[in-house]
N, C-alpha and C. Protein backbone atom coordinates (compact mmCIF):
# COMPACT_ATOMS: atom_id res chain seq x y z
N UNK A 1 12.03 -29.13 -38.61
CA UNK A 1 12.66 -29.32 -37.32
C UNK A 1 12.79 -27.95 -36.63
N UNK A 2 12.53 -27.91 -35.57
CA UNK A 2 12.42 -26.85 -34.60
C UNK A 2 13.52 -26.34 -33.78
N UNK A 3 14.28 -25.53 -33.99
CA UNK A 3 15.92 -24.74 -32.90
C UNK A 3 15.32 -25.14 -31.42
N UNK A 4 15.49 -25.91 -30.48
CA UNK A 4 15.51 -25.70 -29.38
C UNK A 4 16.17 -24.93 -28.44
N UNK A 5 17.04 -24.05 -29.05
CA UNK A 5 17.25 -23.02 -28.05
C UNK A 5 16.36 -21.95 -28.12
N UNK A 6 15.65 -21.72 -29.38
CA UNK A 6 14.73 -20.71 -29.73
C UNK A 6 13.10 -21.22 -28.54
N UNK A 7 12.74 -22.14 -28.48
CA UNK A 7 12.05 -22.99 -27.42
C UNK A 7 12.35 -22.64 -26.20
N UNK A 8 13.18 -22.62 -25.96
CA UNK A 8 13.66 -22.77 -24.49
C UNK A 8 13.83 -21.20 -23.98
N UNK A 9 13.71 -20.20 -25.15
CA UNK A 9 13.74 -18.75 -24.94
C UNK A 9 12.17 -18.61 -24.66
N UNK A 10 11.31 -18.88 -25.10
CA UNK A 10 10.12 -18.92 -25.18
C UNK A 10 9.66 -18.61 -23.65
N UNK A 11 8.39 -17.94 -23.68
CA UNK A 11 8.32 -17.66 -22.24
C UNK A 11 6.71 -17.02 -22.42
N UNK A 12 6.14 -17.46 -21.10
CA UNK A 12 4.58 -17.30 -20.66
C UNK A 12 4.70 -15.16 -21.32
N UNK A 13 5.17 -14.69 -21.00
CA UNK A 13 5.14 -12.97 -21.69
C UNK A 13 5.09 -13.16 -23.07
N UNK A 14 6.19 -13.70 -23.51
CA UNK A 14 6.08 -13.75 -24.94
C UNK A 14 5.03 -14.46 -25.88
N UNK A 15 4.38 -15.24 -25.12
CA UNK A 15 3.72 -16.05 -25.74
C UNK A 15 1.75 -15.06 -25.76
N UNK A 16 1.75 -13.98 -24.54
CA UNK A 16 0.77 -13.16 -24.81
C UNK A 16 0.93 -12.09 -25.64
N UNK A 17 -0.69 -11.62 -26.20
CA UNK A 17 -0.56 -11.00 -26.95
C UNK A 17 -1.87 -9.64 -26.30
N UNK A 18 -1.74 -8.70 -27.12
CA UNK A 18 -2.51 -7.64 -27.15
C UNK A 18 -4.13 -8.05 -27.74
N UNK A 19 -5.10 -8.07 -27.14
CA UNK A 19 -6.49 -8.66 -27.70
C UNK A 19 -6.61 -9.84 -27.15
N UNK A 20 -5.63 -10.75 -26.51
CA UNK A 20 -5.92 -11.81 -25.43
C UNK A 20 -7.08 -11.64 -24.54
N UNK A 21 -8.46 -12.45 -24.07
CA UNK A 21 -9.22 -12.32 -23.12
C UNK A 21 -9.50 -13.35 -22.34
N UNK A 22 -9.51 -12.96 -21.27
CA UNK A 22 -9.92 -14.85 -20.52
C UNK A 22 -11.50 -14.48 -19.79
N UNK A 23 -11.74 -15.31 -19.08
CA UNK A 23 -13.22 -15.35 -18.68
C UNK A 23 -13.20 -16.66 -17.62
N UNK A 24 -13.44 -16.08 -16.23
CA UNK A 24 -12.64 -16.74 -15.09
C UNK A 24 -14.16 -17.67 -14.81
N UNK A 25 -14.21 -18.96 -13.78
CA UNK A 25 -15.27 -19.47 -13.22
C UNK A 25 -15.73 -18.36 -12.54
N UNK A 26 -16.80 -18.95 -11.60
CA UNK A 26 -17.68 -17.68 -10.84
C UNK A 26 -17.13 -18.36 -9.58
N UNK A 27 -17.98 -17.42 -8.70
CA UNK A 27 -18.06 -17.40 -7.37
C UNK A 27 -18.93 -16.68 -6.71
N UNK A 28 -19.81 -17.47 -5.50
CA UNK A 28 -20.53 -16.97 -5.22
C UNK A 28 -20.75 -16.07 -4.01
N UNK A 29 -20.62 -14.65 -3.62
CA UNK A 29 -20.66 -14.18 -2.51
C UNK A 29 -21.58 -14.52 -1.55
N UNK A 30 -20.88 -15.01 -0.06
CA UNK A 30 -21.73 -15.76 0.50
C UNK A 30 -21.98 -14.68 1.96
N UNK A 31 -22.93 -14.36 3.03
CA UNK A 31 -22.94 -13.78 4.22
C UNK A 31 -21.43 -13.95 4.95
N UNK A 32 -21.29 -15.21 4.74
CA UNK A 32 -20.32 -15.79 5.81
C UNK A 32 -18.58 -14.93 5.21
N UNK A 33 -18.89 -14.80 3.76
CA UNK A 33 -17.78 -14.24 3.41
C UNK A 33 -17.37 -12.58 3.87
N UNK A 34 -18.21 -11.93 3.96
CA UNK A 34 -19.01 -10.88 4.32
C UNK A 34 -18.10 -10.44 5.74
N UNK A 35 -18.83 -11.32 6.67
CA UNK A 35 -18.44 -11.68 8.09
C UNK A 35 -17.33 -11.34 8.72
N UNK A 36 -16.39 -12.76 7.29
CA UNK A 36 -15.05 -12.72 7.64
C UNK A 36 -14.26 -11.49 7.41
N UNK A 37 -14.52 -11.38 6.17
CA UNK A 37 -13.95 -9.88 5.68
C UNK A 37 -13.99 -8.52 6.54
N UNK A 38 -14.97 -8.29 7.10
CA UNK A 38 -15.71 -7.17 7.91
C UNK A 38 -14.71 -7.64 9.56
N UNK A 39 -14.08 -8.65 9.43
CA UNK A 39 -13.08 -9.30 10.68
C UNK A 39 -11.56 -8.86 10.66
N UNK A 40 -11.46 -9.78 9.26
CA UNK A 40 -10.15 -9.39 8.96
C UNK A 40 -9.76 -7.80 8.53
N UNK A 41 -10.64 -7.11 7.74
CA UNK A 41 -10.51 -6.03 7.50
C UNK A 41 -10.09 -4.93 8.63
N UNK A 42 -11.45 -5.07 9.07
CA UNK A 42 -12.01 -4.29 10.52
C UNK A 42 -12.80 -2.97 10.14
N UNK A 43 -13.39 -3.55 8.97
CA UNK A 43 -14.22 -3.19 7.95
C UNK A 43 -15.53 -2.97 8.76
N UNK A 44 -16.64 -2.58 9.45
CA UNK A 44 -17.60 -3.13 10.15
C UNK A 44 -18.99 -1.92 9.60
N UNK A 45 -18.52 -1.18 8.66
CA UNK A 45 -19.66 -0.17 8.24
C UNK A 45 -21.20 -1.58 8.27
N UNK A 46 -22.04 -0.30 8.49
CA UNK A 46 -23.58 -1.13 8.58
C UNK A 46 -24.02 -1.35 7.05
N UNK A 47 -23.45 -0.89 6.28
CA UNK A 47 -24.28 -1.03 4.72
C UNK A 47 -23.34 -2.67 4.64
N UNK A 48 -22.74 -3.05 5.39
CA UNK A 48 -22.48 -4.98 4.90
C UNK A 48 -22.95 -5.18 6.54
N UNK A 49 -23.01 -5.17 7.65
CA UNK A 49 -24.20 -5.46 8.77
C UNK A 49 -24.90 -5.62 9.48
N UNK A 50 -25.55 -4.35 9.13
CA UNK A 50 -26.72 -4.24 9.81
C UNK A 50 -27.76 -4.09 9.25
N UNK A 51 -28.76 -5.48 9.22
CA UNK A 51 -29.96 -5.42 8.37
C UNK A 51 -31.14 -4.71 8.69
N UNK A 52 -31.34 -4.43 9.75
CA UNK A 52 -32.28 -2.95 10.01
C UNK A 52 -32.16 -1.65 9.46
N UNK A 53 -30.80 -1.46 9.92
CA UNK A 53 -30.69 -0.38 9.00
C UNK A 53 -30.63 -0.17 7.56
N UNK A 54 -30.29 -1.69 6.82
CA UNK A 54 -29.83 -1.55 5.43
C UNK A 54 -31.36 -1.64 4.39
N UNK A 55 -32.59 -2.02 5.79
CA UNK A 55 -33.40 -2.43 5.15
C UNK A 55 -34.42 -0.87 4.22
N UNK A 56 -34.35 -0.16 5.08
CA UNK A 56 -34.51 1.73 4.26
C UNK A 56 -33.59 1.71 3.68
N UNK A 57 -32.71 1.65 2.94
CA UNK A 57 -31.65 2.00 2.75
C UNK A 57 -31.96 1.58 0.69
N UNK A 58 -30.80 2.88 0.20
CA UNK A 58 -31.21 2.33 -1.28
C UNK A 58 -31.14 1.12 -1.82
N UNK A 59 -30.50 0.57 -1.04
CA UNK A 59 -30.08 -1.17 -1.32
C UNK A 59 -30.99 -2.31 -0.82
N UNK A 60 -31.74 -1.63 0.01
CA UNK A 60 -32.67 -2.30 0.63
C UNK A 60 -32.61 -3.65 1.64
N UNK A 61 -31.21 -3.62 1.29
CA UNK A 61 -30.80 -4.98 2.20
C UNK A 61 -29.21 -4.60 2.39
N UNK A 62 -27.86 -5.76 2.60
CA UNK A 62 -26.86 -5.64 2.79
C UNK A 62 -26.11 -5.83 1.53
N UNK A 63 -25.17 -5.32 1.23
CA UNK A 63 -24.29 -5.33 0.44
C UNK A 63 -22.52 -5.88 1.02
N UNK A 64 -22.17 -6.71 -0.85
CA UNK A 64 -21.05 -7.01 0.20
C UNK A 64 -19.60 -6.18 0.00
N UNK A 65 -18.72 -5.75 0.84
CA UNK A 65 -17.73 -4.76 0.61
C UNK A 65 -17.11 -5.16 -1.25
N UNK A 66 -17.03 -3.77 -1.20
CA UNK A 66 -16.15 -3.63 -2.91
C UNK A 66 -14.98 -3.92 -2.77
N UNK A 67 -14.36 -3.81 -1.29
CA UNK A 67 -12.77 -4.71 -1.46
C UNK A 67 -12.76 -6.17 -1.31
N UNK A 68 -13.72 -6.60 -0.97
CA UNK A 68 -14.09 -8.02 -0.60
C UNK A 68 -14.20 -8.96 -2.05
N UNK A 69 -15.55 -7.98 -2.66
CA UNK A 69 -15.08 -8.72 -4.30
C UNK A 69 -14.08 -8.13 -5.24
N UNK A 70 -13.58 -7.53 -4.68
CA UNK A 70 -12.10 -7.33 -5.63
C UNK A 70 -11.43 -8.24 -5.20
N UNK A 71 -10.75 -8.22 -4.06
CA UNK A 71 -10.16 -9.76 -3.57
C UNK A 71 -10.51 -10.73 -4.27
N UNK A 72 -11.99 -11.19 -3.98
CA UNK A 72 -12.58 -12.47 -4.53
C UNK A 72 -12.25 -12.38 -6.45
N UNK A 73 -12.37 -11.54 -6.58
CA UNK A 73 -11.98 -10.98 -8.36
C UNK A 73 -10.78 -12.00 -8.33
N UNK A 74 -9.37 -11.50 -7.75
CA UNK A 74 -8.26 -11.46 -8.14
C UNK A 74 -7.76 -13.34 -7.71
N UNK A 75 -8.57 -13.56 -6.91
CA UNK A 75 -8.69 -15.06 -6.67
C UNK A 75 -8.98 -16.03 -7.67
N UNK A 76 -10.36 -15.26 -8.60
CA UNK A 76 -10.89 -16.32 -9.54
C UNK A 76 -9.35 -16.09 -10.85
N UNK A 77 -9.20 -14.86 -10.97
CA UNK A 77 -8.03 -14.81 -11.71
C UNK A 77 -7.11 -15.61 -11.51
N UNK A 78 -6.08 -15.81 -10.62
CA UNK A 78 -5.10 -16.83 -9.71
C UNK A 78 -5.93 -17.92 -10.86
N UNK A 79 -6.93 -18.82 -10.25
CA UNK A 79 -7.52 -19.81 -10.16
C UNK A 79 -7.94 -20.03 -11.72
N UNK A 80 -7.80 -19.19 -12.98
CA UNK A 80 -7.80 -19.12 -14.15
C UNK A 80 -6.61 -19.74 -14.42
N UNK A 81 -5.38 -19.74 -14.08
CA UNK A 81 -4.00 -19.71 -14.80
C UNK A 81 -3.85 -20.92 -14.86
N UNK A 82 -3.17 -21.22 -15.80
CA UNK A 82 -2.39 -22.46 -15.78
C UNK A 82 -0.91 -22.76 -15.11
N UNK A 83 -0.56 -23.92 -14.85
CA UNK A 83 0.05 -23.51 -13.54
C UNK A 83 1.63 -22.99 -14.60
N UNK A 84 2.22 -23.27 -14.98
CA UNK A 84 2.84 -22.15 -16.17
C UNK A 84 2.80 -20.94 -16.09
N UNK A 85 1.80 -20.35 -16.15
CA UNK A 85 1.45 -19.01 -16.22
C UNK A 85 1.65 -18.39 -14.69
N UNK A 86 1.14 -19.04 -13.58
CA UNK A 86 1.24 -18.99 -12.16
C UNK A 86 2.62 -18.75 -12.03
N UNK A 87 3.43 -19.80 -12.31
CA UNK A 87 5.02 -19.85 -11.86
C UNK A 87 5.24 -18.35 -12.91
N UNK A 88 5.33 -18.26 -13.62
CA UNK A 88 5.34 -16.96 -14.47
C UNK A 88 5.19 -15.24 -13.74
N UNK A 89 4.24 -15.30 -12.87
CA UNK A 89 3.85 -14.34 -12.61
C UNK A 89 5.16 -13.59 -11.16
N UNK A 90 5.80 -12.86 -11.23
CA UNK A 90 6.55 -12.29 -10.07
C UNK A 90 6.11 -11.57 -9.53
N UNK A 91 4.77 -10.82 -9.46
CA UNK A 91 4.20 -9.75 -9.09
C UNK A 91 2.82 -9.01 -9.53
N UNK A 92 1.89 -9.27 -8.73
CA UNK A 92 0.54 -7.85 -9.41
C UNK A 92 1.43 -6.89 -8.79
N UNK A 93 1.61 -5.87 -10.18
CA UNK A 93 2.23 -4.80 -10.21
C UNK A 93 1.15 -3.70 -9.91
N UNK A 94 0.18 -3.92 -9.76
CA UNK A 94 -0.67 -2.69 -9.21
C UNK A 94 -1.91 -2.27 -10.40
N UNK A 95 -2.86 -1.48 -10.08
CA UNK A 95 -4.08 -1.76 -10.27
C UNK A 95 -4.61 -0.03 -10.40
N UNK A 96 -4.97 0.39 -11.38
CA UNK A 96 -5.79 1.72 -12.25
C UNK A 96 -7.17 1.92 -12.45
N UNK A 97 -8.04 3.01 -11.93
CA UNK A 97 -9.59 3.22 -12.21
C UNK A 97 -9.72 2.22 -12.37
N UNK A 98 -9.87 1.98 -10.42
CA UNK A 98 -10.83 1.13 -9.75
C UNK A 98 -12.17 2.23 -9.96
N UNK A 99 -13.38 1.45 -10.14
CA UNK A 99 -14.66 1.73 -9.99
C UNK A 99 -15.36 0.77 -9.70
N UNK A 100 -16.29 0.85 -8.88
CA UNK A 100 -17.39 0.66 -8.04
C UNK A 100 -18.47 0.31 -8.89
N UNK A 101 -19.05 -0.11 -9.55
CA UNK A 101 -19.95 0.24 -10.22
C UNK A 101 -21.56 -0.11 -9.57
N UNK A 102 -21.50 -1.16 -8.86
CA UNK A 102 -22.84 -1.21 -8.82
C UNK A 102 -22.81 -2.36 -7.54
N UNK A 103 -23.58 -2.58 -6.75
CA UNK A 103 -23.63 -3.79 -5.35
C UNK A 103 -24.08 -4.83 -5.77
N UNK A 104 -22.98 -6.07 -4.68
CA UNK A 104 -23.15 -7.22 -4.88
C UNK A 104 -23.91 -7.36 -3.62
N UNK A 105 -24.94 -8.11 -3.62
CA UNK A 105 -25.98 -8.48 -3.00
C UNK A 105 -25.21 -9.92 -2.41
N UNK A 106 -25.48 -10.52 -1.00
CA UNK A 106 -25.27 -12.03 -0.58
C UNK A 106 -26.02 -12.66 -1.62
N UNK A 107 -25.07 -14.05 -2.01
CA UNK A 107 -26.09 -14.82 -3.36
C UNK A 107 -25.76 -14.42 -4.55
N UNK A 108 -25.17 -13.41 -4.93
CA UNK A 108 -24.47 -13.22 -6.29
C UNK A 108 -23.77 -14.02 -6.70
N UNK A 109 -23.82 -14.16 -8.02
CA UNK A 109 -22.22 -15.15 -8.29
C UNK A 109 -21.43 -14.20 -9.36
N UNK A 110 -20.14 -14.14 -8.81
CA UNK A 110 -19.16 -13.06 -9.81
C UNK A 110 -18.57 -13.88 -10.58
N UNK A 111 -18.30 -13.62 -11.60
CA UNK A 111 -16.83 -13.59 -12.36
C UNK A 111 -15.86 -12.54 -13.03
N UNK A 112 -15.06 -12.79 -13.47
CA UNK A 112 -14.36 -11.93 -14.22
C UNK A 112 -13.84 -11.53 -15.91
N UNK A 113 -14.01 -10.37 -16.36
CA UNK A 113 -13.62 -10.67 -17.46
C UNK A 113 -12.52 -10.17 -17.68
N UNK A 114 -11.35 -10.28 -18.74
CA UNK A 114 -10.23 -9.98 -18.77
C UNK A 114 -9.91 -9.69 -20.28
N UNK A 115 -8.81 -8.71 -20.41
CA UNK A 115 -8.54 -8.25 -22.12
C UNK A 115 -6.89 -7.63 -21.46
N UNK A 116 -5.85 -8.36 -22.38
CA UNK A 116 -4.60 -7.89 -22.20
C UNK A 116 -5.02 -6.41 -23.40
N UNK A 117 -4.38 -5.64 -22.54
CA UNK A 117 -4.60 -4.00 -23.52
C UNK A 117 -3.21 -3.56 -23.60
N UNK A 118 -2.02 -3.70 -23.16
CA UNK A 118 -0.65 -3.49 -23.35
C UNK A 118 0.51 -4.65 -22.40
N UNK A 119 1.86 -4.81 -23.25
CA UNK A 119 2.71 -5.39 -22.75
C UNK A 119 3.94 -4.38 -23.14
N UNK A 120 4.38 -4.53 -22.10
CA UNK A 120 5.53 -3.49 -21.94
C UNK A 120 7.39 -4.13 -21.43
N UNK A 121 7.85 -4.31 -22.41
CA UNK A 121 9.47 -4.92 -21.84
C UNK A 121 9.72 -4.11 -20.25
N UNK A 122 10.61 -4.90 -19.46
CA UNK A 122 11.00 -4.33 -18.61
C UNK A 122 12.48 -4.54 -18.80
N UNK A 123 13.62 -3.36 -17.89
CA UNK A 123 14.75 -4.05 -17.95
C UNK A 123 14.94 -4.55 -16.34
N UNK A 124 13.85 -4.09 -16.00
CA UNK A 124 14.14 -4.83 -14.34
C UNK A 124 14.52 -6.11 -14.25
N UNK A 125 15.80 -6.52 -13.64
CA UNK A 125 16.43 -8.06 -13.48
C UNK A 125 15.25 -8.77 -12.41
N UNK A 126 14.32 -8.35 -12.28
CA UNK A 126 12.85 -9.31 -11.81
C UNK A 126 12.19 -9.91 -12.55
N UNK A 127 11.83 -9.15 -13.97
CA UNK A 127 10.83 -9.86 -14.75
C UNK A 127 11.14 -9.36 -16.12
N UNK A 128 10.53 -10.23 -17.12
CA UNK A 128 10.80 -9.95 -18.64
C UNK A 128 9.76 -8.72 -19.09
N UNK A 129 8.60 -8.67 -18.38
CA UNK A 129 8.11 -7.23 -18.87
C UNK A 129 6.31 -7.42 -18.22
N UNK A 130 6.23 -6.11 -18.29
CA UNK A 130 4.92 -5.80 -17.58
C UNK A 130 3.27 -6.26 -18.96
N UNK A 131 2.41 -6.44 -18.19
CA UNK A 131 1.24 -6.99 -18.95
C UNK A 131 -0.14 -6.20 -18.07
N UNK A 132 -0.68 -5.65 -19.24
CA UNK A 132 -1.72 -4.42 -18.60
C UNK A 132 -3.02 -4.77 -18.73
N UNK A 133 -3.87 -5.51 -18.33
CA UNK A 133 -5.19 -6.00 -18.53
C UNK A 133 -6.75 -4.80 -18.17
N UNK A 134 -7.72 -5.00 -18.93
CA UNK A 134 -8.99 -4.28 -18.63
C UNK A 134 -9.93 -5.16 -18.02
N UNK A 135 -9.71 -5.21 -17.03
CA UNK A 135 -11.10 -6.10 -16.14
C UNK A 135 -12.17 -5.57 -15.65
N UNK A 136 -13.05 -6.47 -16.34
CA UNK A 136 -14.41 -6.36 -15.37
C UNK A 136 -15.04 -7.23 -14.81
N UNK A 137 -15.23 -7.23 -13.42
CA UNK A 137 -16.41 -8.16 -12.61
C UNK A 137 -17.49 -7.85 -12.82
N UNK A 138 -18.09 -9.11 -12.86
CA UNK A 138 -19.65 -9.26 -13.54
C UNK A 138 -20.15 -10.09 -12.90
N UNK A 139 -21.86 -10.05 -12.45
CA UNK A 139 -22.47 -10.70 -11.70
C UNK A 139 -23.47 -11.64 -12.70
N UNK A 140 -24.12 -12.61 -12.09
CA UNK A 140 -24.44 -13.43 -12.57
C UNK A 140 -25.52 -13.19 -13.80
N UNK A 141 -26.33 -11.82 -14.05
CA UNK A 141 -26.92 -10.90 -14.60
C UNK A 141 -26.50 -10.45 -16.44
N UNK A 142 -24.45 -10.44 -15.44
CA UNK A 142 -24.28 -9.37 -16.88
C UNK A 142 -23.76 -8.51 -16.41
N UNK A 143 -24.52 -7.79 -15.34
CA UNK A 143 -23.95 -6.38 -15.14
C UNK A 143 -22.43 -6.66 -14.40
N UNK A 144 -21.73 -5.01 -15.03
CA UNK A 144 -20.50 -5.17 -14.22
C UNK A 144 -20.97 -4.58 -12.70
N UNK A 145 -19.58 -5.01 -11.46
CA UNK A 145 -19.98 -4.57 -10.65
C UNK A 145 -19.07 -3.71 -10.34
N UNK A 146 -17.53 -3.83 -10.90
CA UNK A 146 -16.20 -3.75 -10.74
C UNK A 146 -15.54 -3.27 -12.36
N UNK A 147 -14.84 -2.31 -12.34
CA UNK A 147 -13.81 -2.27 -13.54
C UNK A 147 -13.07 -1.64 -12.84
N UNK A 148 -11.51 -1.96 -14.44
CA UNK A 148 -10.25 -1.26 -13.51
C UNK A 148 -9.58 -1.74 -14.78
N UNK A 149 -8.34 -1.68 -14.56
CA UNK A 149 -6.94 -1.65 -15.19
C UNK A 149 -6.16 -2.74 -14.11
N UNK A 150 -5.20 -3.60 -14.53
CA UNK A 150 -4.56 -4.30 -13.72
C UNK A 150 -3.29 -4.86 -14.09
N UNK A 151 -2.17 -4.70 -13.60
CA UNK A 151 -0.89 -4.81 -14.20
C UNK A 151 0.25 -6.25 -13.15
N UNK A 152 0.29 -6.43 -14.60
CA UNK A 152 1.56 -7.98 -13.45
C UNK A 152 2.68 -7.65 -14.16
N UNK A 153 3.63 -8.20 -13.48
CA UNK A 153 5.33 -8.31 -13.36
C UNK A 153 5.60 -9.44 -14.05
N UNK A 154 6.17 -10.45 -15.44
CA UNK A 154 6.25 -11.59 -15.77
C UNK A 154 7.45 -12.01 -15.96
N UNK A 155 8.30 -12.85 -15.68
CA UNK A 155 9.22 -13.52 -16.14
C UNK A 155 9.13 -13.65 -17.79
């Protein structure tokens, strides 16, 4: 028989561990996403569009912004959780060696990979303690396109 108050202490932090990895659906970067981003941003460099020019260019075509699939990154993440884990979360606490690694082409499909690398108690009356992940976005290939460090706030 099981203490249910010991249960009821139980909690989405406690229940991760160090060597945890997840591995998110994909997504596919589309022009139109591109577009919007380069809108909302006010982002409008020619290496995402202008295809004349991008066509000399080492890329040979357009590329889509590196904040655009980081966004899109942190979406498929969201869209990983269970909704548990969601209600759980009080905060992305912020984000370490960001790198660039390599262009997403329109037509890629990303995902993400994920590895909890530290959990840290907090005494902040916000959350039960911080959770430090090693991510990398990866295109449909393999290759990364994206790494970093990424930290949440958890109940």
């Amino acid at each position: 028989m099981t203490d249910e108050s010991d249960e009821s202490d139980a909690s989405v932090y406690d229940d991760i561990e160090v060597g945890d990895t997840t591995v998110t659906g994909g997504r596919t970067i589309t022009e139109a996403d591109v577009v919007n981003f380069a809108g909302v941003s006010g982002d409008f460099n020619h290496i995402h569009l202008d295809d004349e020019r991008m066509e000399e260019s080492m890329f040979g075509e357009r590329i889509a912004h590196g904040m655009l699939v980081l966004s899109a990154a942190t979406g498929l993440l969201w869209q990983s959780r269970t909704q548990e884990e969601r209600d759980a979360v009080v905060a992305f606490y912020g984000m370490d060696e960001v790198r660039f690694r390599a262009p997403v082409f329109f037509g890629d499909r990303i995902h993400v990979e994920l590895e909890v690398v530290e959990k840290r108690e907090t005494d902040s009356p916000m959350g039960k303690g911080t959770v430090k992940y090693d991510a990398e976005v990866k295109k449909q290939d393999g290759s990364t396109v994206i790494s970093c460090s990424m930290l949440s706030l958890l109940e």
